[in-house]
Every structure is written in structure tokens, then in C-alpha cells.
Protein backbone atom coordinates (compact mmCIF):
# COMPACT_ATOMS: atom_id res chain seq x y z
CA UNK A 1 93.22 79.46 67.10
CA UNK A 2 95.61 82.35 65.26
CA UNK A 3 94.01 82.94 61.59
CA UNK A 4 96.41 81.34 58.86
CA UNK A 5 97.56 84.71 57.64
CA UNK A 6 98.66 85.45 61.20
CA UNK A 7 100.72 82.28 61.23
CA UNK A 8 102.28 83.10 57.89
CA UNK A 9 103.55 86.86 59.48
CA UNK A 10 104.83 85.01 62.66
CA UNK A 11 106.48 82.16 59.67
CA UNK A 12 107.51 85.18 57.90
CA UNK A 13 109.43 88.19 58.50
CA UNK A 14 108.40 91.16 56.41
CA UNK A 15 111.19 90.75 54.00
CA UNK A 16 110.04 87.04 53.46
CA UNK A 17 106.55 87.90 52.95
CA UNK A 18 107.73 90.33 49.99
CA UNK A 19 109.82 87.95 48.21
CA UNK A 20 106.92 85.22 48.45
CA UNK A 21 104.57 87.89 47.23
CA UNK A 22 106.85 88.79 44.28
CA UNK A 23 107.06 85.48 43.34
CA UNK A 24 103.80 84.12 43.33
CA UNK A 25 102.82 87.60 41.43
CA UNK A 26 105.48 86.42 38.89
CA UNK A 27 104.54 83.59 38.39
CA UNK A 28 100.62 84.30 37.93
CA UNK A 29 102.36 87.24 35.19
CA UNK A 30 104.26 84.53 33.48
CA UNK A 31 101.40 82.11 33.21
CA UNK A 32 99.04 85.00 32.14
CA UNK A 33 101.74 85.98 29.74
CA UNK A 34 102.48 82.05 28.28
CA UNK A 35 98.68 81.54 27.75
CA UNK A 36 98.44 83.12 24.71
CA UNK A 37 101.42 81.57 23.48
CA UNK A 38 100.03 77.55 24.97
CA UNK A 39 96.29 78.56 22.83
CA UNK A 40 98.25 79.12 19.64
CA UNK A 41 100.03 76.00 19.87
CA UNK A 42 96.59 73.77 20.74
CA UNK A 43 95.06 75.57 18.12
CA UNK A 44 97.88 74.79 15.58
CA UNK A 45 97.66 71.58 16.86
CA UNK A 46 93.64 71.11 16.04
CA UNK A 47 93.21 72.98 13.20
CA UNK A 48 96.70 73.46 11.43
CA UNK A 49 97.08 75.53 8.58
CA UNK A 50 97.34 74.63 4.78
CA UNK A 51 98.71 76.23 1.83
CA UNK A 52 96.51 75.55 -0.98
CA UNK A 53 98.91 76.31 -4.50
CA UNK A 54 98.63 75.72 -8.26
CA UNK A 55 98.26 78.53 -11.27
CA UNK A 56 95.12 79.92 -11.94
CA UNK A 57 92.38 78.23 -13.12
CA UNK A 58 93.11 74.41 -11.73
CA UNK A 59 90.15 74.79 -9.16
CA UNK A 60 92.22 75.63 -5.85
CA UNK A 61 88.84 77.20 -4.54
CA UNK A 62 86.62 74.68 -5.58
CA UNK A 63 88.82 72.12 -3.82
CA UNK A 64 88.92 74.13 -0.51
CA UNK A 65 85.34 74.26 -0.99
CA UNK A 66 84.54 70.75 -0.75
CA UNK A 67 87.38 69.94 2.12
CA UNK A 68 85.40 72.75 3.76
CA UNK A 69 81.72 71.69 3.12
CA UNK A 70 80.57 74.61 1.63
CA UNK A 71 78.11 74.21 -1.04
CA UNK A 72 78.47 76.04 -4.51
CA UNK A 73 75.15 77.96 -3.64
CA UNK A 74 77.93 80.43 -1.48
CA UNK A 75 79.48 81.46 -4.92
CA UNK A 76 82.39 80.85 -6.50
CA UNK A 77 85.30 82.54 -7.20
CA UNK A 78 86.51 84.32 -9.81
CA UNK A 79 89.47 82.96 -11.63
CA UNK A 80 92.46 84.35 -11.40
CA UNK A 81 91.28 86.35 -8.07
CA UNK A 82 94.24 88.40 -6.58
CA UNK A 83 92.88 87.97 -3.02
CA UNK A 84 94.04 85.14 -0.68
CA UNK A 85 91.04 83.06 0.47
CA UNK A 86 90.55 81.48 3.38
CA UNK A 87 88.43 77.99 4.50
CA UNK A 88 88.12 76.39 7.63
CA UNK A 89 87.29 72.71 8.28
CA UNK A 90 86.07 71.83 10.93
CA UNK A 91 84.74 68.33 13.08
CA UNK A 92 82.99 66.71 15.95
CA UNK A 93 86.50 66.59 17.52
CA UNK A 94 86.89 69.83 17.38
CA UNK A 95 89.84 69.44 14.68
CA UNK A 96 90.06 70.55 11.26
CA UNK A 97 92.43 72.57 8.66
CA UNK A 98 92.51 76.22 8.15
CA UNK A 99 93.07 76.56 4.41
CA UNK A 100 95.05 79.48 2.88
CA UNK A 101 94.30 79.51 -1.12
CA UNK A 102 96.93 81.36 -2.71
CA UNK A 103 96.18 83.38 -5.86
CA UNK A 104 97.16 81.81 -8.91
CA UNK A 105 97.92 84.90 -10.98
CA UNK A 106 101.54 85.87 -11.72
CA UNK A 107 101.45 89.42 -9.82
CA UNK A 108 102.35 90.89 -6.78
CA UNK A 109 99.75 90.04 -4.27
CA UNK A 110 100.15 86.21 -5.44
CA UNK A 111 104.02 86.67 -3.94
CA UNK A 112 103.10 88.68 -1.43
CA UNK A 113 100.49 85.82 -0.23
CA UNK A 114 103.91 82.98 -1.08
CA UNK A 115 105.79 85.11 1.12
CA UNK A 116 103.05 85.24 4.23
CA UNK A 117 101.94 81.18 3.71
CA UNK A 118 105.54 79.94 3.30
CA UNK A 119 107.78 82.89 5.19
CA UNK A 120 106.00 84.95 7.24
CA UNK A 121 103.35 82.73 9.36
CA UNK A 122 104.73 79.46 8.16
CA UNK A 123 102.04 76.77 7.37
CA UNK A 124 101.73 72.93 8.67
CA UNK A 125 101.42 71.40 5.16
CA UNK A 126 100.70 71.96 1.53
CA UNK A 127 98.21 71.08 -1.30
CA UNK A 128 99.54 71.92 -4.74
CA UNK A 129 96.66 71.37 -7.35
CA UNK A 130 97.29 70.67 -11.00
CA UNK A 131 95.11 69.60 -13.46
CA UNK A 132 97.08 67.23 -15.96
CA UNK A 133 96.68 70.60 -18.60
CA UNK A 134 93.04 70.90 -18.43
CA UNK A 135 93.22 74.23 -16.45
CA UNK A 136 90.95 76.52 -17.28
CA UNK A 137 92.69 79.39 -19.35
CA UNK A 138 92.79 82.76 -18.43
CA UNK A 139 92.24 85.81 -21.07
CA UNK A 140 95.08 88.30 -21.36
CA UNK A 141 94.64 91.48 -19.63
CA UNK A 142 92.45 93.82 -21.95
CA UNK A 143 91.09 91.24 -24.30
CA UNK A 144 87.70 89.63 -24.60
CA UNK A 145 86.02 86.19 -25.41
CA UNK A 146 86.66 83.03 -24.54
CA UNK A 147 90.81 82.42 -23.57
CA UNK A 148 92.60 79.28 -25.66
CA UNK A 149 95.52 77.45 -24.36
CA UNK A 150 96.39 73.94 -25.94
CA UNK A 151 97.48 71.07 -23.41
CA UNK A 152 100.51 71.34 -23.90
CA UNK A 153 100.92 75.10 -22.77
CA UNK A 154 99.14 74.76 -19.95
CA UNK A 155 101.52 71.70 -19.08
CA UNK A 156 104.51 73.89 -19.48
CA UNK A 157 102.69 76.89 -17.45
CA UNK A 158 101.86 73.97 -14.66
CA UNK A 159 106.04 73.15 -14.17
CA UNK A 160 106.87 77.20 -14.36
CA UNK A 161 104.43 77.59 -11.66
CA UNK A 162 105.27 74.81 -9.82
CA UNK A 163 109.21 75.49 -9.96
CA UNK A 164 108.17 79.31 -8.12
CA UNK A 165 106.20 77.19 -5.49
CA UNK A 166 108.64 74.36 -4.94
CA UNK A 167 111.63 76.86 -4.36
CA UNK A 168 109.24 78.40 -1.11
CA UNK A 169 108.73 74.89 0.03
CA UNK A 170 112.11 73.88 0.16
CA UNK A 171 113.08 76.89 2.03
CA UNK A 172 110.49 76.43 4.12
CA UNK A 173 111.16 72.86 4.76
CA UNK A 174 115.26 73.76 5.68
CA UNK A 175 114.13 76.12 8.11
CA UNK A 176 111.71 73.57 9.80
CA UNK A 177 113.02 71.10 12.50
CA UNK A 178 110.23 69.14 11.95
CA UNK A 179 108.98 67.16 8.57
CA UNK A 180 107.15 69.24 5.83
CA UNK A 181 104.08 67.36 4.11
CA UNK A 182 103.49 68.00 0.75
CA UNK A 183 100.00 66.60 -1.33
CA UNK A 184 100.21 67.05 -5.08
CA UNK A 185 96.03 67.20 -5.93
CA UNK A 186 95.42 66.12 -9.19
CA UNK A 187 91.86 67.89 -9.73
CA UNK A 188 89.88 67.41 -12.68
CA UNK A 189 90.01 63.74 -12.93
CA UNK A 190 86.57 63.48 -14.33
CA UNK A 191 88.42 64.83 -17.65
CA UNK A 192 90.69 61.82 -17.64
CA UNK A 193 89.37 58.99 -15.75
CA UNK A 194 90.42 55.96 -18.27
CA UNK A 195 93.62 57.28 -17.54
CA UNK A 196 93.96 58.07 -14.02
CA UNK A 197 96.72 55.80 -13.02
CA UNK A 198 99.47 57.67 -15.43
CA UNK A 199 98.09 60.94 -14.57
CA UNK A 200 99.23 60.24 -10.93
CA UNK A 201 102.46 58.60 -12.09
CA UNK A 202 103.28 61.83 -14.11
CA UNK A 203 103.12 64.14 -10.65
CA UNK A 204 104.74 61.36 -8.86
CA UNK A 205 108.74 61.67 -7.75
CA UNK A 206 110.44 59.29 -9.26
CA UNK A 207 108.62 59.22 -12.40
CA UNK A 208 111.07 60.28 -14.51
CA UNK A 209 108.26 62.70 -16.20
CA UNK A 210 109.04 66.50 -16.29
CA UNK A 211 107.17 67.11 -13.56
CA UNK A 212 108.36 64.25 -11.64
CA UNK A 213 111.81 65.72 -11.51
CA UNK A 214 111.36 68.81 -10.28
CA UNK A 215 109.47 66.94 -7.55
CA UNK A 216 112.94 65.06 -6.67
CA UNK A 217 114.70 67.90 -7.16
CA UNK A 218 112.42 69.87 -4.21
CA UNK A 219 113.08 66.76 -2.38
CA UNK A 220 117.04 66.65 -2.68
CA UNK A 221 116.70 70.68 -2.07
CA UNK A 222 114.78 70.16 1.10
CA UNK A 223 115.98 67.01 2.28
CA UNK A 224 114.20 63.69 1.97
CA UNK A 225 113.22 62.99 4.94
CA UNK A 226 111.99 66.59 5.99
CA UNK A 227 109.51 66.42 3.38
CA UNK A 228 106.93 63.80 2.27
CA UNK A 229 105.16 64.16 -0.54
CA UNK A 230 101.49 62.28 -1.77
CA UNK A 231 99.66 62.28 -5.43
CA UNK A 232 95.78 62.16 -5.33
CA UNK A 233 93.38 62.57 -7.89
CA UNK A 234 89.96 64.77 -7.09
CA UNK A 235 87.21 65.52 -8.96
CA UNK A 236 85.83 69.00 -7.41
CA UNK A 237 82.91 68.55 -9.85
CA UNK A 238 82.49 65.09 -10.19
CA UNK A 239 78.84 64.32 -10.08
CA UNK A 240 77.50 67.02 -12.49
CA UNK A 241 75.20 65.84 -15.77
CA UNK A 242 77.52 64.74 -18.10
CA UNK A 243 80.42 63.60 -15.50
CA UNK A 244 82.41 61.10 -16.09
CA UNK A 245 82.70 60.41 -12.34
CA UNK A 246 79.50 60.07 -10.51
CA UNK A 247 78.85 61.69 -7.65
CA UNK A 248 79.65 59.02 -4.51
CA UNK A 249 83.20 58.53 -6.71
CA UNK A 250 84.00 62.00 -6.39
CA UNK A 251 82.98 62.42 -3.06
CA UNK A 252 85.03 59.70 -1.70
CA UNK A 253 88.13 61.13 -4.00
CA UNK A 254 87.76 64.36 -1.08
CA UNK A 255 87.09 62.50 1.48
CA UNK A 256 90.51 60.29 0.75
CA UNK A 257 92.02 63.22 0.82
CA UNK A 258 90.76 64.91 3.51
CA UNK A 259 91.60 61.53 5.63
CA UNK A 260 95.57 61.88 4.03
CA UNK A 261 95.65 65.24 5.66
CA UNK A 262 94.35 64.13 9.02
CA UNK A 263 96.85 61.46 9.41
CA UNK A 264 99.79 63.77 8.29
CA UNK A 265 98.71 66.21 10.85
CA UNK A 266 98.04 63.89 13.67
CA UNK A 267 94.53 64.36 13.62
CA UNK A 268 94.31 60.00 12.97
């Protein structure tokens, strides 16, 4: 009985054989090639990437902490750091977030790291953190001691930073042919507990507050229904002596959230 190569040269003239050679080397080249490509996209899909936003000193890292399970034996960081940080959660599933925590400072590298989150690499989704004016303030370059800020400064430093941020989300979210998710993270909220409920009404669109109206106005920039947009209160350090919120509260505040950001991405 002929050997089935022999049967596919007597099938086959020679000019056959080298078109059905090319081809099937093609197309191994082109699969090689797309596999990178196909990886990204599962990998987006598992573990897509957040922005994590707010001015300095709201506790963007200690929030990406806890949705990442680190402890706060690994250290914490500095306020006002000029380096992007990164966090990675991560499941049983094999799903997650991969959290980019922008800089909070007003320099260069906090743009720069605007410009890679929201231009450059574009990310899934967004967690802007404010703190109702109970950031932590940050000293002026060259001084020492303790900073001072009232409430109401760091309130009005809250909507300049936020109006910088919004702008990149709404040109992000044009650009997109898919929805944009936005979560507003009201951190802190062991500084305010009696008075959660208005707290969350203040970030809320259509609050009517200050801040609530630059939220609509993102909105009507980026389109309604390319962009939704959640308020939830945290308390990064809820549980500590002296905290208003004890420590299974504020646990379940991150896990809330962390179960908001699964079902935006599909994870749920």
C-alpha cells in the first residue's frame, strides 16, 4: 500500500504541493503571529486594568492595598509619591484587577502617568477616591512640621483635581466603542460615619452639590450611556483603636466594592 505522502505527490503536481505548503506555513505564521495578540485580550479579559485617581493624600494606596490583600506590614507609601504604583488582585478563578495608582501630586510624572492610564494603554475602568475634605495635607515644598489645610480647602483642591481627571475620562470614554465605568470611592468614612448617607449624595450626579455637577457635566461630555458611574464609601482603616467603624464594617465596605468592580467587568 503507497505511503500517504506518495499519494499526496501522485494527488499533487509539484506546483500544487508548493502552494499547499505555502499556505499551511501561512497559516501556522499567522496563528503564531495572532497569539500574542488572543493572550492580551484573555488577559484583559481576567484581570482588566484600573485607574486608581484622587489628589494626594485621600489614601489611593491604602485602598489598592486592601482590594489587593496586602497587609500594612509591606509598608506604606509615602504621600504625595511621584511614582505610579501598581497592585494586582487576584482569585481562585483566576480573575482579578490590575490596579494603576496614579500620583496625586500636581507635577509632571502625575500627567505623564494621566497620559499612559487614560491615553496611552487605555484602562477598563476607574476608581476616583475622595475623602469628603479629610485628606491628609501635604507640606509645601521646603517647609517643615506638620501641613494645615481647613475642610473647606481641601474640598475645593478635591473638585480642581477632579475637573483635570474628569476631562481624561471623557476623552477616554469618546474614543471607546464600548461603555466606560467610573466608581467615585469615598474613603475615610470612619471620619464621618453619622453622616454617611449625604457624604455619598454630595459625590453623586445629580446632586446638585459642586461636585455633583461636574460629575454630570463628565457625563454630558462623554455621553451617558458610555459611562456609568457608582458612589461607595470605604474605610481603608476602619478597624484601628479608636475607629469609628469596626473592623468586619470596614471590611465588608472593600469587599462591596471589590464585588461592584467584578460585575462591571464581567467577572459576576
Amino acid at each position: 500500500m503507497p505511503h500517504p505522502a506518495a499519494r499526496l505527490r501522485t494527488i499533487l503536481p509539484g506546483p500544487g504541493r508548493t502552494a499547499l505548503g505555502a499556505t499551511l506555513a501561512g497559516g501556522v505564521i499567522t496563528g503564531l503571529a495572532s497569539a500574542p495578540e488572543r493572550m492580551g485580550r484573555l488577559l484583559r479579559r481576567r484581570f482588566p486594568t484600573v485607574a486608581v485617581t484622587g489628589m494626594t493624600g485621600v489614601g489611593k494606596s491604602q485602598l489598592a492595598d486592601r482590594l489587593a490583600r496586602r497587609t500594612g506590614g509591606e509598608g506604606v507609601a509615602e504621600v504625595g509619591s511621584a511614582v505610579m504604583e501598581r497592585r494586582t488582585r487576584r482569585s481562585r478563578r483566576l480573575q482579578g484587577f490590575r490596579f494603576l495608582v496614579v500620583p496625586g501630586d500636581n507635577a509632571a510624572t502625575r500627567l505623564g502617568a494621566l497620559d499612559e492610564v487614560f491615553h496611552d494603554e487605555p484602562v477598563d475602568g476607574v476608581i476616583h477616591v475622595v475623602a469628603n475634605g479629610y485628606a491628609t495635607p501635604r507640606r509645601t515644598a521646603g517647609t517643615t512640621g506638620a501641613a494645615t489645610a481647613t475642610r473647606e480647602q481641601q474640598l475645593a483642591a478635591e473638585l480642581d483635581d477632579w475637573a483635570i481627571t474628569a476631562h481624561r475620562i471623557a476623552s477616554m470614554a469618546v474614543r471607546r466603542d464600548r461603555p466606560v465605568w467610573l466608581v467615585i470611592a469615598v474613603t475615610k468614612a470612619d471620619l464621618f460615619v453619622d453622616e454617611l448617607d449625604e457624604v455619598v449624595e454630595y459625590y453623586s450626579p445629580g446632586s446638585g452639590s459642586p461636585f455633583g455637577d461636574k460629575v454630570d457635566e463628565l457625563r454630558a461630555l462623554a455621553g451617558g450611556a458610555k459611562l456609568s458611574v457608582d458612589v461607595l464609601p470605604v474605610s481603608s482603616q476602619g478597624g484601628d483603636r479608636g475607629s469609628a467603624v469596626p473592623a468586619k464594617k470596614a471590611g465588608a465596605m472593600v469587599d462591596a466594592l471589590a464585588t461592584r468592580l467584578a460585575q462591571l467587568s464581567g467577572h459576576v
